[in-house]
PDB file of N, CA and C in Angstrom:
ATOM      1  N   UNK A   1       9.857   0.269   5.411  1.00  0.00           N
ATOM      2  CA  UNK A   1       9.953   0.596   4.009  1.00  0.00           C
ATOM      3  C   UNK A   1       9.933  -0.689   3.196  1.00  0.00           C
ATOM      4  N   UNK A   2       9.421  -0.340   2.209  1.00  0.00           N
ATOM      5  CA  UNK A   2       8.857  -1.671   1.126  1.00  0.00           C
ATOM      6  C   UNK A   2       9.433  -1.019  -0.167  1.00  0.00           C
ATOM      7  N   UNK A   3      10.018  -2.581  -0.754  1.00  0.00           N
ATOM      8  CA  UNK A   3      10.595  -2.429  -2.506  1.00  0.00           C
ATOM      9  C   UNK A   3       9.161  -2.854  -3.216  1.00  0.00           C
ATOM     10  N   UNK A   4       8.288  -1.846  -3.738  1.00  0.00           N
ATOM     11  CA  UNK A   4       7.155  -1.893  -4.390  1.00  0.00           C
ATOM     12  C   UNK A   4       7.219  -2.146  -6.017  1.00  0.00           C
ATOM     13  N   UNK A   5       6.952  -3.350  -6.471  1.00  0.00           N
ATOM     14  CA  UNK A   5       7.281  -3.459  -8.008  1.00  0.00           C
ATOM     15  C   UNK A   5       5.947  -3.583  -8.355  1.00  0.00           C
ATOM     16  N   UNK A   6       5.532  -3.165  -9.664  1.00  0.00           N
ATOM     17  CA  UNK A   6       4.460  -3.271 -10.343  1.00  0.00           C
ATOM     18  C   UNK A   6       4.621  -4.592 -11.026  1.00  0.00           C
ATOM     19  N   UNK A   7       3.508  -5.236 -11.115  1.00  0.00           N
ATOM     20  CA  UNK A   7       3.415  -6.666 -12.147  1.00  0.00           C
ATOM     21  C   UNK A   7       2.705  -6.788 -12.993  1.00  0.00           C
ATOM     22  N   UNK A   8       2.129  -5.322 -13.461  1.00  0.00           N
ATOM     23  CA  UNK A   8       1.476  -6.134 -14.654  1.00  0.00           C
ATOM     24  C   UNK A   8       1.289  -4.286 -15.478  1.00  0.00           C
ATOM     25  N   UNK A   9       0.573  -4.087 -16.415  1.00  0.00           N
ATOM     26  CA  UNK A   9       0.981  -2.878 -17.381  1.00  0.00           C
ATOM     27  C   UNK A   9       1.794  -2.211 -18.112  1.00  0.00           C
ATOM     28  N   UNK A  10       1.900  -1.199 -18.692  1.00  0.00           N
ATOM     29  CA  UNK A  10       2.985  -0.605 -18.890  1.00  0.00           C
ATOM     30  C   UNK A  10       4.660  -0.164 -18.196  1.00  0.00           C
ATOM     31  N   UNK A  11       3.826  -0.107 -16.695  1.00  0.00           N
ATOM     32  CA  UNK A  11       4.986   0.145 -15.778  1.00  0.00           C
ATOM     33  C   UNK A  11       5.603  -1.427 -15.434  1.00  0.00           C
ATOM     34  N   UNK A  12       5.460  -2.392 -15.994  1.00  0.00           N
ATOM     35  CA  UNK A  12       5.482  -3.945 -15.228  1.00  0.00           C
ATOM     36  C   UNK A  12       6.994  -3.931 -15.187  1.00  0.00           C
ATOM     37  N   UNK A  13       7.337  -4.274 -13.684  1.00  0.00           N
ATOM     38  CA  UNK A  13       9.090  -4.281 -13.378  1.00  0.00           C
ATOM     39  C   UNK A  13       9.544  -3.081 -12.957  1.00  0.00           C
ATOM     40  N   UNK A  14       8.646  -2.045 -13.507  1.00  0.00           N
ATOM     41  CA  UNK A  14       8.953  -0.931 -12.022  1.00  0.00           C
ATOM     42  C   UNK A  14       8.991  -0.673 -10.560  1.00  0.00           C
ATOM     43  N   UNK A  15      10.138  -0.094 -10.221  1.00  0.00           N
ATOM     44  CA  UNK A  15      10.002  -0.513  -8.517  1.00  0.00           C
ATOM     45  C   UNK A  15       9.796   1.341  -8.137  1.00  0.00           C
ATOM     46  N   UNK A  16       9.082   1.258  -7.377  1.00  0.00           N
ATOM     47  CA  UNK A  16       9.800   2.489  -6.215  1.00  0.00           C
ATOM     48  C   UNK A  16       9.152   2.067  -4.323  1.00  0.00           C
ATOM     49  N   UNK A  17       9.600   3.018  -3.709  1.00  0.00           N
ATOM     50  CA  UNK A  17       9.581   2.809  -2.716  1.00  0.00           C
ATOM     51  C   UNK A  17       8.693   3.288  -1.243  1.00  0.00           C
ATOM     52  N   UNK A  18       7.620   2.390  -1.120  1.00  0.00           N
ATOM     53  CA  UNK A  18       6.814   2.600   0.023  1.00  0.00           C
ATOM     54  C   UNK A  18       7.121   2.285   1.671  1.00  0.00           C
ATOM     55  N   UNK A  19       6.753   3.878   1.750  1.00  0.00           N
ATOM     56  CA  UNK A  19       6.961   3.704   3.579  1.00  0.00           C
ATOM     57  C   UNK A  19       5.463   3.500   4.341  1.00  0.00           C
ATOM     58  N   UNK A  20       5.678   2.665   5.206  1.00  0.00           N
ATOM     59  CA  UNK A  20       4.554   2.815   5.936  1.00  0.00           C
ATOM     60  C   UNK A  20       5.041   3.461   7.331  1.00  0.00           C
ATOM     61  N   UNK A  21       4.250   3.876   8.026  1.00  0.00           N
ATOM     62  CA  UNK A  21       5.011   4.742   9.340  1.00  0.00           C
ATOM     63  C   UNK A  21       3.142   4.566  10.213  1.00  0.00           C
ATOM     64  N   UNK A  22       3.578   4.556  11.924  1.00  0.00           N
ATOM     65  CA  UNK A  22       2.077   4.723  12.172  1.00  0.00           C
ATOM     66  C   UNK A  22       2.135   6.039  12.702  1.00  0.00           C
ATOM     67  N   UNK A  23       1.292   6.742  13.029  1.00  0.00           N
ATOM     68  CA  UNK A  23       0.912   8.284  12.827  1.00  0.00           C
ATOM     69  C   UNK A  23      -0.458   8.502  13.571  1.00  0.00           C
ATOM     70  N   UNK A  24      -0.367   8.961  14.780  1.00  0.00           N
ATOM     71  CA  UNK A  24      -1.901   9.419  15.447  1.00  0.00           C
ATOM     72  C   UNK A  24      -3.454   8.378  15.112  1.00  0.00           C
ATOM     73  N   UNK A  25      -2.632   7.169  15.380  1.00  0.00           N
ATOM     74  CA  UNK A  25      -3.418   6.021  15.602  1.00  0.00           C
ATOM     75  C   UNK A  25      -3.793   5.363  14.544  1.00  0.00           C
ATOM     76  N   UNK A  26      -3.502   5.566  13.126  1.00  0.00           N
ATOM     77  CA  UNK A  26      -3.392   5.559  11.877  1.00  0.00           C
ATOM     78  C   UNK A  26      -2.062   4.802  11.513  1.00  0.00           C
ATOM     79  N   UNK A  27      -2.302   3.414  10.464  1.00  0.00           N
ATOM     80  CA  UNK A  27      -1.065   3.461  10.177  1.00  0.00           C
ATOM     81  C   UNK A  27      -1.139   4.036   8.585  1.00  0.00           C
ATOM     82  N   UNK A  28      -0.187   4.544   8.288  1.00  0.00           N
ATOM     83  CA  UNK A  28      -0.610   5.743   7.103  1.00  0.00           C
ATOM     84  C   UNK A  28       0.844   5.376   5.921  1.00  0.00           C
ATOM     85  N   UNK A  29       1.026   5.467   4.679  1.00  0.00           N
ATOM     86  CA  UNK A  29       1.712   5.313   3.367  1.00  0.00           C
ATOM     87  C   UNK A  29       1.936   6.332   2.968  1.00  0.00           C
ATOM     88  N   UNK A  30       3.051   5.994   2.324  1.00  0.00           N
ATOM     89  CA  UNK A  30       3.605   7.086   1.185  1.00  0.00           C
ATOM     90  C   UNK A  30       4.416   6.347  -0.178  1.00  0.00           C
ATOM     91  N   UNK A  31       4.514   6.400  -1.449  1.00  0.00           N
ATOM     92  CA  UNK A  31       5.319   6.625  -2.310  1.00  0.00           C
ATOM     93  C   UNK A  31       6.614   7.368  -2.433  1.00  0.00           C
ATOM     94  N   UNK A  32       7.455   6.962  -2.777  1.00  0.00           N
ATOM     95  CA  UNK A  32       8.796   7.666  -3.259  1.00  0.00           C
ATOM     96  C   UNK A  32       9.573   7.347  -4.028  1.00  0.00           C
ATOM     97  N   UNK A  33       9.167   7.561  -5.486  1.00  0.00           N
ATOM     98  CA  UNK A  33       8.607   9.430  -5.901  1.00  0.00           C
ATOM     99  C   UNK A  33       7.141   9.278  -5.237  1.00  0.00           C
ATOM    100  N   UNK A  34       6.592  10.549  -4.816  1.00  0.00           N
ATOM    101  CA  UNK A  34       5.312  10.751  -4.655  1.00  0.00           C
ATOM    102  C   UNK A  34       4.300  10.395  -5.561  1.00  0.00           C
ATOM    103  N   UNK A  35       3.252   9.552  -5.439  1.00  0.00           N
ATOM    104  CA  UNK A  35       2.215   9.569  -6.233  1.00  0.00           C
ATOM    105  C   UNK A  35       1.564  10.625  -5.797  1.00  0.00           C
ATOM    106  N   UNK A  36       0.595  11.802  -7.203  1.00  0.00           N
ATOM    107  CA  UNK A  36       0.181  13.575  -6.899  1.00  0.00           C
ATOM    108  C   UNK A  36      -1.094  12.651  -6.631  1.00  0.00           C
ATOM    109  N   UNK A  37      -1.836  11.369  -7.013  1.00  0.00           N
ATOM    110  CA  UNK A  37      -3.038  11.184  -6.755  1.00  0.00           C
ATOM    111  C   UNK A  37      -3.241  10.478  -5.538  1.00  0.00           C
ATOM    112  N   UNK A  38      -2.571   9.577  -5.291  1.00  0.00           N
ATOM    113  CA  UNK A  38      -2.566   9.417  -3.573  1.00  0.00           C
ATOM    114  C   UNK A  38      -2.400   9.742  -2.632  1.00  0.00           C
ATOM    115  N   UNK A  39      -1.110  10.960  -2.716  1.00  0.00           N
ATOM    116  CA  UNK A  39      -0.463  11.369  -1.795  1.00  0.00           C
ATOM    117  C   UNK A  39       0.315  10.697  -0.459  1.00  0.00           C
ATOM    118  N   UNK A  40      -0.479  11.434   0.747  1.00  0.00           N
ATOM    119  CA  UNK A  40      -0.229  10.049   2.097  1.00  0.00           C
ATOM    120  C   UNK A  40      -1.557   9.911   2.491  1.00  0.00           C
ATOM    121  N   UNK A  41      -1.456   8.590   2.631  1.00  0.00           N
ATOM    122  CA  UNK A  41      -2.974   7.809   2.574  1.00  0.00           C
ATOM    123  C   UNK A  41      -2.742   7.031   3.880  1.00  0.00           C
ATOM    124  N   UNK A  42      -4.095   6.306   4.326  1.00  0.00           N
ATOM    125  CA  UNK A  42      -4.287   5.561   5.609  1.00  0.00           C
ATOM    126  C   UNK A  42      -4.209   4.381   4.543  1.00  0.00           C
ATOM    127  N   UNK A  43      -3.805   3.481   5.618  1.00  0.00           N
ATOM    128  CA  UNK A  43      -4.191   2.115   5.401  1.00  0.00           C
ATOM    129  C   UNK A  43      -4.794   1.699   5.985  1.00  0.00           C
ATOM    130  N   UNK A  44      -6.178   1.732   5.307  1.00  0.00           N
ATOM    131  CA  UNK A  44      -7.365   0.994   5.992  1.00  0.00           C
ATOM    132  C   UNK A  44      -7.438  -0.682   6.693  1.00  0.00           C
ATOM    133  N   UNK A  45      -7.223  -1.130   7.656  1.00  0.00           N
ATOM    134  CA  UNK A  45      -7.401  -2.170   7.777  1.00  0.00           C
ATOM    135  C   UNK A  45      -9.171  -3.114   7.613  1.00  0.00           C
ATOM    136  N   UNK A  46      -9.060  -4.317   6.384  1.00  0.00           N
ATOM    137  CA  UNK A  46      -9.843  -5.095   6.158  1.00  0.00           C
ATOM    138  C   UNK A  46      -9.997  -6.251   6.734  1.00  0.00           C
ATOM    139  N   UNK A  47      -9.201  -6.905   7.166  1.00  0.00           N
ATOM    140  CA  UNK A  47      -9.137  -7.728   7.915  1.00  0.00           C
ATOM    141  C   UNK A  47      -7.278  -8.109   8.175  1.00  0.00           C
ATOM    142  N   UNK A  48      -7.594  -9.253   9.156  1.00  0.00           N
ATOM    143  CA  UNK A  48      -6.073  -9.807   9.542  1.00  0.00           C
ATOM    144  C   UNK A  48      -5.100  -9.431   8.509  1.00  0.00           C
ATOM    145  N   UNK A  49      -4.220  -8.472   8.173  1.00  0.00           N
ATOM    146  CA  UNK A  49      -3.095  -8.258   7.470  1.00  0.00           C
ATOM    147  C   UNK A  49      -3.050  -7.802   5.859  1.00  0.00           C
ATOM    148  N   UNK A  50      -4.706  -7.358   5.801  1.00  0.00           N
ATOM    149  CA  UNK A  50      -5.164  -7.006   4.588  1.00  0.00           C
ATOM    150  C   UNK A  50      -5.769  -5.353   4.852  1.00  0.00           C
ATOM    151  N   UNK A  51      -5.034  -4.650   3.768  1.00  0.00           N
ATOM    152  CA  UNK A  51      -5.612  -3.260   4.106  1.00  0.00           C
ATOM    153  C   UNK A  51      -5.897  -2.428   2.456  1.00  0.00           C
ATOM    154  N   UNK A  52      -6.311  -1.311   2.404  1.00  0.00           N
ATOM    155  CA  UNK A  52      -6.939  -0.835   1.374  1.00  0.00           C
ATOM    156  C   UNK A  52      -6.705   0.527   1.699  1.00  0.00           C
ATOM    157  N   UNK A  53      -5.814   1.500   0.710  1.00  0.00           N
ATOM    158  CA  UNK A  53      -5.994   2.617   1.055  1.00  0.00           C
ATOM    159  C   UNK A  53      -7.005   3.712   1.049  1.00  0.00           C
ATOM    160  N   UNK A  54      -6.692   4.609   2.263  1.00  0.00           N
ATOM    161  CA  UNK A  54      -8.009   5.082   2.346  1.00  0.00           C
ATOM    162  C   UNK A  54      -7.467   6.581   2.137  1.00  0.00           C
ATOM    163  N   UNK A  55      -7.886   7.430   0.910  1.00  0.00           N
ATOM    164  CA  UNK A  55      -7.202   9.008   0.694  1.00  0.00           C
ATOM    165  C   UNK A  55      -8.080   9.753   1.499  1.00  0.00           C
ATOM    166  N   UNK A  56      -6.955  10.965   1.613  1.00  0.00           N
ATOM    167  CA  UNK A  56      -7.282  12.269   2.451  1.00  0.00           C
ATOM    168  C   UNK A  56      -7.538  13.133   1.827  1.00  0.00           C
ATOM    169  N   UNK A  57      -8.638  14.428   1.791  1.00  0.00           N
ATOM    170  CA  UNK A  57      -8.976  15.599   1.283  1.00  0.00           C
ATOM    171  C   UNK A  57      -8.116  16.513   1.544  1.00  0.00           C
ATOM    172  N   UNK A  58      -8.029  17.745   1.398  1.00  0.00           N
ATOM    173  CA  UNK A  58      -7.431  19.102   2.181  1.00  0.00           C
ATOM    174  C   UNK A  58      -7.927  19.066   3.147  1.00  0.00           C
ATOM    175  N   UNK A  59      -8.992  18.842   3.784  1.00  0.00           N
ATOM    176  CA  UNK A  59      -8.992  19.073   5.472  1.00  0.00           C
ATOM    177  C   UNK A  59      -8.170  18.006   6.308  1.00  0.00           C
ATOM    178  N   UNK A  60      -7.399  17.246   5.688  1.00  0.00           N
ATOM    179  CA  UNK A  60      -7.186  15.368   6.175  1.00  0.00           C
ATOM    180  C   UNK A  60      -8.849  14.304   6.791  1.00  0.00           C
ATOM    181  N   UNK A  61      -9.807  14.710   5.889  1.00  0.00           N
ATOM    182  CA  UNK A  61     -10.326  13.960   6.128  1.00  0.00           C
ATOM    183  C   UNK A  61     -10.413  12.518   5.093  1.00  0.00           C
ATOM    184  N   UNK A  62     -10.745  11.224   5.197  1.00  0.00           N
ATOM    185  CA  UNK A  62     -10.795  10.426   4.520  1.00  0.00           C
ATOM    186  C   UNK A  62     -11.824  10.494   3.011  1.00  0.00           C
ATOM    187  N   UNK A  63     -11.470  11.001   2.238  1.00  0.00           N
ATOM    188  CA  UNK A  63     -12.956  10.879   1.395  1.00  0.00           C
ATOM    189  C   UNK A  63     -13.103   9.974   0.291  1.00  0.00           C
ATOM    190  N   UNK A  64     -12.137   8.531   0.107  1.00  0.00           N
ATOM    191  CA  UNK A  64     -12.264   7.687  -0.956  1.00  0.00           C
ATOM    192  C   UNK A  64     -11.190   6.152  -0.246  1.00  0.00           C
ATOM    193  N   UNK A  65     -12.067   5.432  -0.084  1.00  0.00           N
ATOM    194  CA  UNK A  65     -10.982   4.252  -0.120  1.00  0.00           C
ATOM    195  C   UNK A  65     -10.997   3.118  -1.260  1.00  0.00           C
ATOM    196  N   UNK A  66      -9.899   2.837  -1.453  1.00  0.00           N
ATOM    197  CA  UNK A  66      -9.160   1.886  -2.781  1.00  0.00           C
ATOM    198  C   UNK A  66      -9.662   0.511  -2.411  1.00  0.00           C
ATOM    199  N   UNK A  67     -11.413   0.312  -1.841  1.00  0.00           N
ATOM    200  CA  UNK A  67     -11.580  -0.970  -1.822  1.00  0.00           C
ATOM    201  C   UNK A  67     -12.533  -1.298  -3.287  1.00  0.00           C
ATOM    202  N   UNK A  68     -12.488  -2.331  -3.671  1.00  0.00           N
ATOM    203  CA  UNK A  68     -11.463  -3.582  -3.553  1.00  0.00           C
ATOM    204  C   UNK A  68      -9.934  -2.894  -4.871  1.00  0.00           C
ATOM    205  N   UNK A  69     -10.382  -1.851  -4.984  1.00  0.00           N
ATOM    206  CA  UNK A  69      -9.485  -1.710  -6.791  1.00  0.00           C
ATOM    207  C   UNK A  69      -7.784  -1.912  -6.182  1.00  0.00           C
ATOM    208  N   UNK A  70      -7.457  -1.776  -4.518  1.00  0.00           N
ATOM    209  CA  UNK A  70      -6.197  -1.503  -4.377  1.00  0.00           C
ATOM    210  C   UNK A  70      -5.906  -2.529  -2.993  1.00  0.00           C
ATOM    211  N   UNK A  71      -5.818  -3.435  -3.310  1.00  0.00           N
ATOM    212  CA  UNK A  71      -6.086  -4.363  -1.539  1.00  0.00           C
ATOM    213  C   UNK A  71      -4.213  -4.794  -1.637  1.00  0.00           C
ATOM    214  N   UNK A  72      -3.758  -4.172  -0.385  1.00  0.00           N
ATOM    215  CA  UNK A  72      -2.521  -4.994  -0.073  1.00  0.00           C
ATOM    216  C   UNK A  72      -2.730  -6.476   1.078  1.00  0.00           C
ATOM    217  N   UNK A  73      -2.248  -7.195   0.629  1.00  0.00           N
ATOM    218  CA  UNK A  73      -2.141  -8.431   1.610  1.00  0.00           C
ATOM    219  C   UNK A  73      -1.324  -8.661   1.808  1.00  0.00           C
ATOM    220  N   UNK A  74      -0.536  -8.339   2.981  1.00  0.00           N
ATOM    221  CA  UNK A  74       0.856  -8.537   3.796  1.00  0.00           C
ATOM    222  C   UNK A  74       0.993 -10.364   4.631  1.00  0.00           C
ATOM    223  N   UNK A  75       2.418 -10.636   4.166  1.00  0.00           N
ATOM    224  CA  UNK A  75       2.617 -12.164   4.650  1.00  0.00           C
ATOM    225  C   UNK A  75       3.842 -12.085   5.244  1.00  0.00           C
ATOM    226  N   UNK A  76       3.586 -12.810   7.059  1.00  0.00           N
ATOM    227  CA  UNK A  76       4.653 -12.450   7.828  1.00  0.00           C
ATOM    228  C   UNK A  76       5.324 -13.361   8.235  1.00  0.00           C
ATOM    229  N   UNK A  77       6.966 -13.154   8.754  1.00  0.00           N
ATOM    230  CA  UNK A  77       7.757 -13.631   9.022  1.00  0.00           C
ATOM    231  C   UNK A  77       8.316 -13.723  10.254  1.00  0.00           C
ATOM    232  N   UNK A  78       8.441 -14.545  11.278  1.00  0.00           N
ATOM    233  CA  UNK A  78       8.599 -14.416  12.702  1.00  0.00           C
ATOM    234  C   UNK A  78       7.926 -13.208  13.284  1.00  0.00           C
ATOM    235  N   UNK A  79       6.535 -12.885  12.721  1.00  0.00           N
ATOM    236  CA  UNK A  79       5.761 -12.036  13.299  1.00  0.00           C
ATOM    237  C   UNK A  79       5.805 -10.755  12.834  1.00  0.00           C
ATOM    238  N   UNK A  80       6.630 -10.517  12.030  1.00  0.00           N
ATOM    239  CA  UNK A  80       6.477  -9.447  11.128  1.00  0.00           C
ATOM    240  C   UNK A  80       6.269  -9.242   9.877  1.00  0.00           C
ATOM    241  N   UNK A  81       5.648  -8.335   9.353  1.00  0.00           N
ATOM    242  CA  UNK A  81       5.327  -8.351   7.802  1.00  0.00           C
ATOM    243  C   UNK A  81       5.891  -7.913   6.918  1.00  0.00           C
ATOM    244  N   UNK A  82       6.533  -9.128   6.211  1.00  0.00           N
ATOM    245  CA  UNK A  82       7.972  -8.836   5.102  1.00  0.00           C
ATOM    246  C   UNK A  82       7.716  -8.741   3.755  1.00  0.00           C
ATOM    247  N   UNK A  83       6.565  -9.665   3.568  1.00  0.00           N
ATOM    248  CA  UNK A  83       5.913  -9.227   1.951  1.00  0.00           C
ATOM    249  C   UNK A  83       4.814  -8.752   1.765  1.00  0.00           C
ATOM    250  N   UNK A  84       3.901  -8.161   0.646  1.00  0.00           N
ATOM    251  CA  UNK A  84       2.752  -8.062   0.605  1.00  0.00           C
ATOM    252  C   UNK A  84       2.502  -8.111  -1.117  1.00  0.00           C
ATOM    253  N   UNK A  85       1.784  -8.438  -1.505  1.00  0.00           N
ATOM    254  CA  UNK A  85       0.681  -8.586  -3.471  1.00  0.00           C
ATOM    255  C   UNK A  85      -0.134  -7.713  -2.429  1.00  0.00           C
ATOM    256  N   UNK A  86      -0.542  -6.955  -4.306  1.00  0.00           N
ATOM    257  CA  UNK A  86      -1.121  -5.883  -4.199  1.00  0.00           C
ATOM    258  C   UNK A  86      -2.304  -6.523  -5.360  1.00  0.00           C
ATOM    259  N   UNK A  87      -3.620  -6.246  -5.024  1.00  0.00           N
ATOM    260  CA  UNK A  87      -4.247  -6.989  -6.216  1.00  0.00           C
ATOM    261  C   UNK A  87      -5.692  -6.017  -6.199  1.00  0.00           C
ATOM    262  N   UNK A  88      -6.156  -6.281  -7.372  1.00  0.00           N
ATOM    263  CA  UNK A  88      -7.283  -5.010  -7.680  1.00  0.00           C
ATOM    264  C   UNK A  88      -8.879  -5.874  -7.580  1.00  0.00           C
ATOM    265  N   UNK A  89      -9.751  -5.412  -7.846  1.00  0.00           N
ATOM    266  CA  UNK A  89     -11.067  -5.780  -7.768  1.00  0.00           C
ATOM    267  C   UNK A  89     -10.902  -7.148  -8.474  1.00  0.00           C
ATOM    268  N   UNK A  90     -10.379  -7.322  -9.653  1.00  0.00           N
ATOM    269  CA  UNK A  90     -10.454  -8.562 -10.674  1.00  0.00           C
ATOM    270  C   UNK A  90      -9.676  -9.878 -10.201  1.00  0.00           C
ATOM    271  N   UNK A  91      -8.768  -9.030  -8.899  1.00  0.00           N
ATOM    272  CA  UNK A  91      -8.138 -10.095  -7.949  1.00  0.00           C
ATOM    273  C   UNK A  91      -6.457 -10.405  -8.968  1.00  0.00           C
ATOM    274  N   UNK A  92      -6.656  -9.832 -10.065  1.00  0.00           N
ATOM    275  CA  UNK A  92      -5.066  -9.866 -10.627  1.00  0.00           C
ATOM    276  C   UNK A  92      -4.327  -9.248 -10.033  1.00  0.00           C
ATOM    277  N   UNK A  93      -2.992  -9.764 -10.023  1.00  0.00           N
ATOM    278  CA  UNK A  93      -1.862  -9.599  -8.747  1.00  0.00           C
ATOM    279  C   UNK A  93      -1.487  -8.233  -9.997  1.00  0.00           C
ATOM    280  N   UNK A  94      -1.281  -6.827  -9.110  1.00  0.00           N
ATOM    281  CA  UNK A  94      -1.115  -5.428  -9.785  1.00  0.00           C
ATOM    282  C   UNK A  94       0.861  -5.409  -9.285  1.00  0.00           C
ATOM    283  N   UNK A  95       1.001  -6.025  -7.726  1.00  0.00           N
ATOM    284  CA  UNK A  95       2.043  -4.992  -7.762  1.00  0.00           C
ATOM    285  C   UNK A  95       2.424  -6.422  -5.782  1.00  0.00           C
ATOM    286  N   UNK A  96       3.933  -6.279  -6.123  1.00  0.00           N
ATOM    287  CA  UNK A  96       4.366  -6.887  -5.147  1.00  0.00           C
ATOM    288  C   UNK A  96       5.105  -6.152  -4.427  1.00  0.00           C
ATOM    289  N   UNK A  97       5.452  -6.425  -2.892  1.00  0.00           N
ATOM    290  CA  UNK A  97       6.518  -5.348  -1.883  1.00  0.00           C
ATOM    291  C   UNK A  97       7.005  -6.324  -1.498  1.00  0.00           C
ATOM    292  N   UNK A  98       8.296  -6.000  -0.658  1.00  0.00           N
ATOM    293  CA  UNK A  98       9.286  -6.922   0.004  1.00  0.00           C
ATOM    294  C   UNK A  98      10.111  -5.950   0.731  1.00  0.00           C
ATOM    295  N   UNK A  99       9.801  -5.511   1.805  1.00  0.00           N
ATOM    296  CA  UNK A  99      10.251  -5.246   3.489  1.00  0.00           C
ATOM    297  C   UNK A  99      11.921  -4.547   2.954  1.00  0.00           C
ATOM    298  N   UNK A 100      12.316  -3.799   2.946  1.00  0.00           N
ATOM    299  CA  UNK A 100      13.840  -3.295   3.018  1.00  0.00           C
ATOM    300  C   UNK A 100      14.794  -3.309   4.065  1.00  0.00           C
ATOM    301  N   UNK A 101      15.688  -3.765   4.193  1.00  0.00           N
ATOM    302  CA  UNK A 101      16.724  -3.918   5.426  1.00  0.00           C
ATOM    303  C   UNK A 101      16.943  -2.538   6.102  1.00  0.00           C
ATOM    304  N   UNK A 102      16.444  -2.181   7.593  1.00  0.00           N
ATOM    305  CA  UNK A 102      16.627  -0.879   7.969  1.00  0.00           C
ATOM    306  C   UNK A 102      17.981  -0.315   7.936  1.00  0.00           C
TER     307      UNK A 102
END
């Protein structure tokens, strides 16, 4: 689980809270509160520690991924990944996470 703050818009300094969980070979996201337009999404992996979500239809198939408008880049700590910037096509930093104590 990740403390997800927005950095820049109307919402700037809003936090809520993203889980990542892996799931039938998928590692897959959620919001909480729920975002109704994302829902639970894959995280597409782009390269080494960079991923892009990828949404699901009603059948759970993939039919839209958030490249480049939604790229998380995760930065790790004794091998695990404790932070991540969230940054959009224009490459402006949208939204930062920071790992929650289980």
């Amino acid at each position: 689980r990740y403390r997800y703050t927005t950095m820049s818009g109307s919402d700037s300094g809003k936090s809520v809270t993203l889980t990542l969980s892996y799931e039938n070979g998928t590692l897959k996201g959620e919001f909480d509160p729920v975002d109704k337009y994302m829902g639970r999404f894959a995280m597409v992996r782009i390269a080494p520690d960079v991923f892009a979500p990828g949404l699901y239809d009603k059948r759970g198939e993939i039919y839209e991924v958030l490249r480049p408008d939604m790229m998380f880049t995760f930065a790790r700590a004794n091998g695990r990944p404790m932070t991540f910037e969230e940054r959009g096509g224009d490459d402006e930093l949208s939204a930062r996470g920071m790992r929650l104590p289980n």
